[in-house]
Protein backbone atom coordinates (compact mmCIF):
# COMPACT_ATOMS: atom_id res chain seq x y z
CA UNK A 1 -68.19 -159.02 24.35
CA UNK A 2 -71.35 -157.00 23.19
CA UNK A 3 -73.67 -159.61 24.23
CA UNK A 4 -77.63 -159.03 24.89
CA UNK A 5 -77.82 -161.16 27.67
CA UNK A 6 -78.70 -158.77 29.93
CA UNK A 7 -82.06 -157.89 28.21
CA UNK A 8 -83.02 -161.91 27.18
CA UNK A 9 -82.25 -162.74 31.52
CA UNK A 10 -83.41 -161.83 34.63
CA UNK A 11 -80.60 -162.56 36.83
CA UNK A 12 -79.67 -164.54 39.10
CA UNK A 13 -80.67 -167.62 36.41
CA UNK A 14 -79.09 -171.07 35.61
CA UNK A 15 -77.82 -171.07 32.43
CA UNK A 16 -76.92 -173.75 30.32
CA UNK A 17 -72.89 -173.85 28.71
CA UNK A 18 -72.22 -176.47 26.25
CA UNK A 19 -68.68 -177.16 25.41
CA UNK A 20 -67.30 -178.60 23.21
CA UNK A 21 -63.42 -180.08 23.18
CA UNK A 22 -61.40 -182.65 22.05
CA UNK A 23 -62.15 -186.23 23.15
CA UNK A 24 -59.87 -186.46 26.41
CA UNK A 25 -61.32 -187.91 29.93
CA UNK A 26 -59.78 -184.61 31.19
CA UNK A 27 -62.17 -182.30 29.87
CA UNK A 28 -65.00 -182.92 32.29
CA UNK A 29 -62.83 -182.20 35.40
CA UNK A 30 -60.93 -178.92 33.51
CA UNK A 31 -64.81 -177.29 32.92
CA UNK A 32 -65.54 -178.16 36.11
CA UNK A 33 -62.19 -176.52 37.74
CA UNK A 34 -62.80 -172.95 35.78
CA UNK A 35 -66.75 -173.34 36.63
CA UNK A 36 -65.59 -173.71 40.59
CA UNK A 37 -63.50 -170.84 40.01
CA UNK A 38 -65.79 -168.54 39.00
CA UNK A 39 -69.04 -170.01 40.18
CA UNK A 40 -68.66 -172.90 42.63
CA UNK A 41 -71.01 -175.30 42.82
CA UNK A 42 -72.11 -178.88 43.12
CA UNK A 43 -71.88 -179.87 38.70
CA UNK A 44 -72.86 -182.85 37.32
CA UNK A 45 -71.55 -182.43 33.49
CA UNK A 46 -73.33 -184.54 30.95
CA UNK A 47 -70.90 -185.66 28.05
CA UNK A 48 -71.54 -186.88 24.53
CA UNK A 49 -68.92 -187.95 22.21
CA UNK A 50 -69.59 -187.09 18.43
CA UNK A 51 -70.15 -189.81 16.23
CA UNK A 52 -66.60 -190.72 15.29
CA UNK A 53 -65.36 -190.04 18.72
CA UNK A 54 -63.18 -187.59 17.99
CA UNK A 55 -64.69 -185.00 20.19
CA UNK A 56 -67.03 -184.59 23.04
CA UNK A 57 -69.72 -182.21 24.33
CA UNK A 58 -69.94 -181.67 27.92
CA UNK A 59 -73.09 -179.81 28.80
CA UNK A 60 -73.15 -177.96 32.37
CA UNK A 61 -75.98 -175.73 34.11
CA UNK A 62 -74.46 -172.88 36.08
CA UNK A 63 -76.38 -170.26 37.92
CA UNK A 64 -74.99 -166.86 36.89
CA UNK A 65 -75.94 -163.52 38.61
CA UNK A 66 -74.68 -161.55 35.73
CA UNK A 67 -74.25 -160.43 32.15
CA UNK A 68 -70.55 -160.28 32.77
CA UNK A 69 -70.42 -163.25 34.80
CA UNK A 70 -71.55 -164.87 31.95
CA UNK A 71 -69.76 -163.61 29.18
CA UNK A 72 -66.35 -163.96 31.90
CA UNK A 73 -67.54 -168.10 31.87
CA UNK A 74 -67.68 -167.95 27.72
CA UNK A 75 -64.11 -165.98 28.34
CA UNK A 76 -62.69 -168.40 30.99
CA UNK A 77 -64.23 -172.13 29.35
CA UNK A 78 -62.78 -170.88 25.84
CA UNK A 79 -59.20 -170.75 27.63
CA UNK A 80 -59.17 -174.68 28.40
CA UNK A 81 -56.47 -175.90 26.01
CA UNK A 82 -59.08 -178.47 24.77
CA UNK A 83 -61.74 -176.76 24.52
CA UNK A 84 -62.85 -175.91 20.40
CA UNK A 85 -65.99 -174.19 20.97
CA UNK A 86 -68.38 -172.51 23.83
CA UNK A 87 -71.86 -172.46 23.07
């Protein structure tokens, strides 16, 4: 990833990860397994379902203490069989 986020942050920060995944109770609990993976932590995800329930938005903070460390969370989140999109 050629990302900028090194320039835009001052690190360590909590940044915000939105993802976005088919609607499945699981996907709370599989973002939360990769997060505690790679940045454990005590998460309280906030989901959303879309309007015609076909998908949901779980929205996490995580505190990251790098550019890589966050692009590696983009990397690792985007893996979750559910998962459609990382924002």
């Amino acid at each position: 990833m050629n990302t900028k986020f090194d320039e835009l942050l001052e690190f360590p920060c909590r940044f915000p990860f939105k993802v976005l995944g088919l609607a499945d109770e699981r996907l709370p609990g599989l973002v939360v397994e990769v997060l505690q993976q790679h940045a454990p932590g005590d998460y309280s995800p906030q989901v959303r379902p879309s309007s015609k329930g076909n998908y949901h938005s779980v929205s996490v903070h995580v505190t990251v203490q790098s550019k890589e460390h966050v692009e590696l969370l983009y990397t690792e989140l985007g893996k979750i069989e559910l998962v459609k999109y990382v924002l």
